[in-house]
C-alpha atoms as a PDB file:
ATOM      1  CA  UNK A   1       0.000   0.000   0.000  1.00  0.00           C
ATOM      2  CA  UNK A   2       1.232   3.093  -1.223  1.00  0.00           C
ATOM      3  CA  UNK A   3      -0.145   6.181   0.354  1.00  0.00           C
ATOM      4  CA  UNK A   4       1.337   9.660  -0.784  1.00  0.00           C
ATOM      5  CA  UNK A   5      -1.480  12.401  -0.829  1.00  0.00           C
ATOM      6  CA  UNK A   6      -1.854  12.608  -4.728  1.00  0.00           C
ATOM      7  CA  UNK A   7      -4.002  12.055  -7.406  1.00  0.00           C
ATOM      8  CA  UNK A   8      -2.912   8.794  -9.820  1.00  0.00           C
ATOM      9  CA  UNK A   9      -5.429   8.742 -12.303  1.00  0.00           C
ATOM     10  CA  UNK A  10      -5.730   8.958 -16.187  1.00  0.00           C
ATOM     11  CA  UNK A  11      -8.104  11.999 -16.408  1.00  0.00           C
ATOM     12  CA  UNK A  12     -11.298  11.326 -18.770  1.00  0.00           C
ATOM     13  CA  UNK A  13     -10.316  14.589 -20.498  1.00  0.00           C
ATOM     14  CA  UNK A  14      -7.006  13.150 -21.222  1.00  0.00           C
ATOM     15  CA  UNK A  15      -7.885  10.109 -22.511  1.00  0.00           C
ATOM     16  CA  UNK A  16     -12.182  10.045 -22.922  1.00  0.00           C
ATOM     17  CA  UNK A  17     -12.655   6.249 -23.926  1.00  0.00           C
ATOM     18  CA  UNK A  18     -13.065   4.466 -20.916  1.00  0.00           C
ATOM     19  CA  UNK A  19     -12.112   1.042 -22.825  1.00  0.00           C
ATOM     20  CA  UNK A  20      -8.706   2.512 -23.822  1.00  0.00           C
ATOM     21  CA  UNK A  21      -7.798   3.624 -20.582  1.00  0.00           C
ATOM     22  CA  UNK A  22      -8.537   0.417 -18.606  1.00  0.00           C
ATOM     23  CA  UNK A  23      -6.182  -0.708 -21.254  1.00  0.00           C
ATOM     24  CA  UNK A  24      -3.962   1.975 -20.488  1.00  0.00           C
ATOM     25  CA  UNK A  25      -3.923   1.277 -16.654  1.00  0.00           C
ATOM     26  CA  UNK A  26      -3.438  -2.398 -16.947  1.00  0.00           C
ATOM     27  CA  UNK A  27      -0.458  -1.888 -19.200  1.00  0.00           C
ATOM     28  CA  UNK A  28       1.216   0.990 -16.402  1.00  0.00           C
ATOM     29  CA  UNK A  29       0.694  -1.925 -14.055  1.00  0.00           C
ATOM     30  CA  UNK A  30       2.614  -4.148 -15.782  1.00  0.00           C
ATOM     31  CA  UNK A  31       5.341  -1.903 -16.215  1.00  0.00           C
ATOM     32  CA  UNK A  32       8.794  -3.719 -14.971  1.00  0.00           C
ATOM     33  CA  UNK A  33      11.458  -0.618 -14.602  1.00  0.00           C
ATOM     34  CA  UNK A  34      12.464   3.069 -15.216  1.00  0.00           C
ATOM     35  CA  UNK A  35      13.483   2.480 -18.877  1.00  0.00           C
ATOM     36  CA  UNK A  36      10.076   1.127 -19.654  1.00  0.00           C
ATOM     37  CA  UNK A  37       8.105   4.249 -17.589  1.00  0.00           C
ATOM     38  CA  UNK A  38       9.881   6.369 -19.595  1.00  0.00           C
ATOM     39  CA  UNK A  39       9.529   4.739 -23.226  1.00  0.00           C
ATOM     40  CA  UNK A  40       5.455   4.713 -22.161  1.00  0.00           C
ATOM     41  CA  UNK A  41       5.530   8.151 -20.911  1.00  0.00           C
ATOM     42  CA  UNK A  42       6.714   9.081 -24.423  1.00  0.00           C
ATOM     43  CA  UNK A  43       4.202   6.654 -26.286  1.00  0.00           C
ATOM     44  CA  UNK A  44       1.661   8.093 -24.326  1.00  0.00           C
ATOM     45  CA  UNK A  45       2.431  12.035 -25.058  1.00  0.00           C
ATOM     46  CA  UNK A  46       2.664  10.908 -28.837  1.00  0.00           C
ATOM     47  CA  UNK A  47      -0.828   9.432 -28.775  1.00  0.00           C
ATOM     48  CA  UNK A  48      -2.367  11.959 -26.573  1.00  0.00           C
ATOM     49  CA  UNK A  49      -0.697  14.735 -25.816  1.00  0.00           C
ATOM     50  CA  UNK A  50       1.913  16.699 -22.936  1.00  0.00           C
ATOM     51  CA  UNK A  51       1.205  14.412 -19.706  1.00  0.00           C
ATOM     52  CA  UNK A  52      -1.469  15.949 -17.014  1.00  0.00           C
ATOM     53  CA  UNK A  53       0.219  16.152 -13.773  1.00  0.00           C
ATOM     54  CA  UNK A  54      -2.543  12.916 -12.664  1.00  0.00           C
ATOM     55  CA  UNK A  55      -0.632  10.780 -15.034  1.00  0.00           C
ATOM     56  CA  UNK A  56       2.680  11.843 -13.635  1.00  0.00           C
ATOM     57  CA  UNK A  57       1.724  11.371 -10.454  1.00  0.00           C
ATOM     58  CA  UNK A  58       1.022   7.363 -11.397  1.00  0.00           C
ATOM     59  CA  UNK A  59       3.527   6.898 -13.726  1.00  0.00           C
ATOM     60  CA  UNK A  60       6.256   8.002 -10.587  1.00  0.00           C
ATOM     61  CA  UNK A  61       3.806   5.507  -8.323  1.00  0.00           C
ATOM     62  CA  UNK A  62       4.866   2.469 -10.403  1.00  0.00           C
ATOM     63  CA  UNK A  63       8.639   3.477  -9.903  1.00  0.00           C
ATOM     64  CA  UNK A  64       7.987   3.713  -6.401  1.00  0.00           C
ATOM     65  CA  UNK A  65       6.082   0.577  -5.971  1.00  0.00           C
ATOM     66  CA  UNK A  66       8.567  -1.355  -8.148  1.00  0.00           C
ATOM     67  CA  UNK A  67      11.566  -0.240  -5.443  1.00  0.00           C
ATOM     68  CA  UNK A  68       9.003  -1.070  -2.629  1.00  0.00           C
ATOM     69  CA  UNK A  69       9.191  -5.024  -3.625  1.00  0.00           C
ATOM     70  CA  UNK A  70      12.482  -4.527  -3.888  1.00  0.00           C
ATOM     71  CA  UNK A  71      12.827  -3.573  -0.631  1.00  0.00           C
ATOM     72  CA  UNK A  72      10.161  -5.384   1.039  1.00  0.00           C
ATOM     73  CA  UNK A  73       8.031  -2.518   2.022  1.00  0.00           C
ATOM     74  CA  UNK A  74       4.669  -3.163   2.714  1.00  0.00           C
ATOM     75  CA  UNK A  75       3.411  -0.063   3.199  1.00  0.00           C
ATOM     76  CA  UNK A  76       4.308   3.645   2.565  1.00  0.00           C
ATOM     77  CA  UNK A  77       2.736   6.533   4.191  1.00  0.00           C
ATOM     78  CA  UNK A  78       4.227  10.016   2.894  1.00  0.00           C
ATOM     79  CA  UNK A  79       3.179  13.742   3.425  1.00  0.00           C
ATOM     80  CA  UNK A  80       4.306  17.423   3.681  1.00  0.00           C
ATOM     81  CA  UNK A  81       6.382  16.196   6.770  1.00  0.00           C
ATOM     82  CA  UNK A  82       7.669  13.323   5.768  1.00  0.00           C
ATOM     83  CA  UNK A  83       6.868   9.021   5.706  1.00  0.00           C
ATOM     84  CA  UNK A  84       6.470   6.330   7.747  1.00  0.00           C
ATOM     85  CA  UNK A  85       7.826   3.079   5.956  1.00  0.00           C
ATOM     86  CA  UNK A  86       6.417   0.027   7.553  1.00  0.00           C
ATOM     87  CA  UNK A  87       8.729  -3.008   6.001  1.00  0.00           C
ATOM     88  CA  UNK A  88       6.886  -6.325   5.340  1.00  0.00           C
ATOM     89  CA  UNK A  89       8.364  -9.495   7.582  1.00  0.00           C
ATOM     90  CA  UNK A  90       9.968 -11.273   5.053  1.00  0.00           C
ATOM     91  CA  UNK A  91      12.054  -8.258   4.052  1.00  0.00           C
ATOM     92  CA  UNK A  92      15.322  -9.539   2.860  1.00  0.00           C
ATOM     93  CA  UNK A  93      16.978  -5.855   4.076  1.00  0.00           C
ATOM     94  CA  UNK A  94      20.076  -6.805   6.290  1.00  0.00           C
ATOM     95  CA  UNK A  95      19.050  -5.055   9.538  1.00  0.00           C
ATOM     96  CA  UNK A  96      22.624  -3.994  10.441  1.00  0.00           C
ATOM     97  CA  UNK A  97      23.313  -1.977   7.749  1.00  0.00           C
ATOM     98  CA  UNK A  98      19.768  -0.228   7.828  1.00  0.00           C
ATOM     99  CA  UNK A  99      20.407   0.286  11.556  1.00  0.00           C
ATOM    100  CA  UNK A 100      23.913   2.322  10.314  1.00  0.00           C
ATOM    101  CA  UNK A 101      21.954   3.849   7.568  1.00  0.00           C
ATOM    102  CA  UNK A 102      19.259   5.426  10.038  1.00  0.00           C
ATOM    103  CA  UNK A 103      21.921   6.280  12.190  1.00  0.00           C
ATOM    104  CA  UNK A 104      23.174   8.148   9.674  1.00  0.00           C
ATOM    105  CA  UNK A 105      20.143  10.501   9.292  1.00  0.00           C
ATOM    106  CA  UNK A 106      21.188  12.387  12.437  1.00  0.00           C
ATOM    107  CA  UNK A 107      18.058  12.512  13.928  1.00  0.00           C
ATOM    108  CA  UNK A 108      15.693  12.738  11.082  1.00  0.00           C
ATOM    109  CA  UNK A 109      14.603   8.738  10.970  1.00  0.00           C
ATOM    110  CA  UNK A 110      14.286   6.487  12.948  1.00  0.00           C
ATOM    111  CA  UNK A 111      13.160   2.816  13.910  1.00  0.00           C
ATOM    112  CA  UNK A 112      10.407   1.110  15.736  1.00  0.00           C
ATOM    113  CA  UNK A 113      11.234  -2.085  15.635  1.00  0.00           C
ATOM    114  CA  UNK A 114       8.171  -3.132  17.524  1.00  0.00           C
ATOM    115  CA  UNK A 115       5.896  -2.415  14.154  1.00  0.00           C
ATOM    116  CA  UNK A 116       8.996  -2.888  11.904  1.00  0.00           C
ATOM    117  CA  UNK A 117       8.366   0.830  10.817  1.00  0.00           C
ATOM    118  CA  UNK A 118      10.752   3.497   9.706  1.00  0.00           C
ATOM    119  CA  UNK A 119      10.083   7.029  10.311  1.00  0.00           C
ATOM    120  CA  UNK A 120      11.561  10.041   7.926  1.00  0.00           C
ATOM    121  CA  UNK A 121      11.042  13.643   9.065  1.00  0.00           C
ATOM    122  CA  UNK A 122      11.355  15.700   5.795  1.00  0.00           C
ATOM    123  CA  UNK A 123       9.681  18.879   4.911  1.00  0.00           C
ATOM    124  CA  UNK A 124       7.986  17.781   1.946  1.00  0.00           C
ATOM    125  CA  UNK A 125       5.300  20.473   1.345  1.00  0.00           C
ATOM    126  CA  UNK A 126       5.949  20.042  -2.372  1.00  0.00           C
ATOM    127  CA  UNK A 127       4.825  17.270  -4.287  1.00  0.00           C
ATOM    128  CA  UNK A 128       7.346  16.629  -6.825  1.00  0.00           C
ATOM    129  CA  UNK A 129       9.643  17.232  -3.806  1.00  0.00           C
ATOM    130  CA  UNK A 130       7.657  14.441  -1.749  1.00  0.00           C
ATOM    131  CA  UNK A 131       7.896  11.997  -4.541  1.00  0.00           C
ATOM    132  CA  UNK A 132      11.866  12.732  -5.096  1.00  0.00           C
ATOM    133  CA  UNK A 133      12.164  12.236  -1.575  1.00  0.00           C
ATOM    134  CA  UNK A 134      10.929   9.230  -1.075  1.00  0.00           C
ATOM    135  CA  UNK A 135      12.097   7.575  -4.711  1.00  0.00           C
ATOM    136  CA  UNK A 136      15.862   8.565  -3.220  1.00  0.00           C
ATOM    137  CA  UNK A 137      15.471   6.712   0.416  1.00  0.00           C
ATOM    138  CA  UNK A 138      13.883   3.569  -1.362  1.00  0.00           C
ATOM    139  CA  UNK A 139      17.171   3.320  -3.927  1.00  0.00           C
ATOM    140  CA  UNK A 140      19.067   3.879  -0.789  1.00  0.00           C
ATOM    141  CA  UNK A 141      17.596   1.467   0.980  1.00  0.00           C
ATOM    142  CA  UNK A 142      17.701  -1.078  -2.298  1.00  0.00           C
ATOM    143  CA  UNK A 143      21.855  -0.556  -1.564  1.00  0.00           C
ATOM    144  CA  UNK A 144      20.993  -2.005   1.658  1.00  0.00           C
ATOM    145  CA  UNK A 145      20.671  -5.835   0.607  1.00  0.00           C
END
């Protein structure tokens, strides 16, 4: 579950046949990396026109889910101050080093290890901020397995 206080849909006056954007979602979801967000990003402005911010929005979601399997996140909770990370049992993430990592954050994360969650103060108030925030301490946390 990814929680980050946007909108991630295809607008109807982006894309009006309801059809063709079911198809449209379905093939976002099955989107496997960055190279391929970016390649249907581009297929999409061709077909339709400059992307609505909506569309963004989801199109950044998949990248963000994608590094949350990675990770083994299970769910993601971000706002204007910041996210709450809760990491799903079977997490493969070698504690140690995240422990080091977090201790590196002087004092803007830390861990309960009582819910397995992680907690990131950031002043997010931004959106595209929000999202570059968070996309940078998931590829951080990749490096940590």
């Amino acid at each position: 579950q990814i929680n980050l206080g946007m909108p991630v849909v295809i607008p109807e006056n982006y894309i009006a046949d309801l059809n063709l954007r079911l198809s449209i979602y379905r093939r976002i979801a099955a989107l496997a990396d960055r190279g391929e967000i970016e390649s249907f990003a581009a297929e999409l402005i061709d077909r339709f026109g400059p992307l609505p911010r909506d569309v963004e929005n989801l199109l950044d979601l998949v990248e963000i889910k994608q590094l949350c399997r990675a990770v083994g996140v299970a769910r993601v909770d971000a706002g204007p101050k910041g996210a709450v990370i809760a990491m799903h049992p079977s997490s493969s993430i070698d504690i140690g080093r995240l422990v080091g990592y977090i201790a590196k954050q002087t004092g803007t994360a830390k861990i309960r290890p009582e819910d397995q969650k992680i907690g990131f103060m950031r002043a997010w108030d931004d959106l595209p901020l929000r999202i570059k925030g968070l996309n940078k301490i998931l590829k951080e946390m990749v490096a940590l397995l």
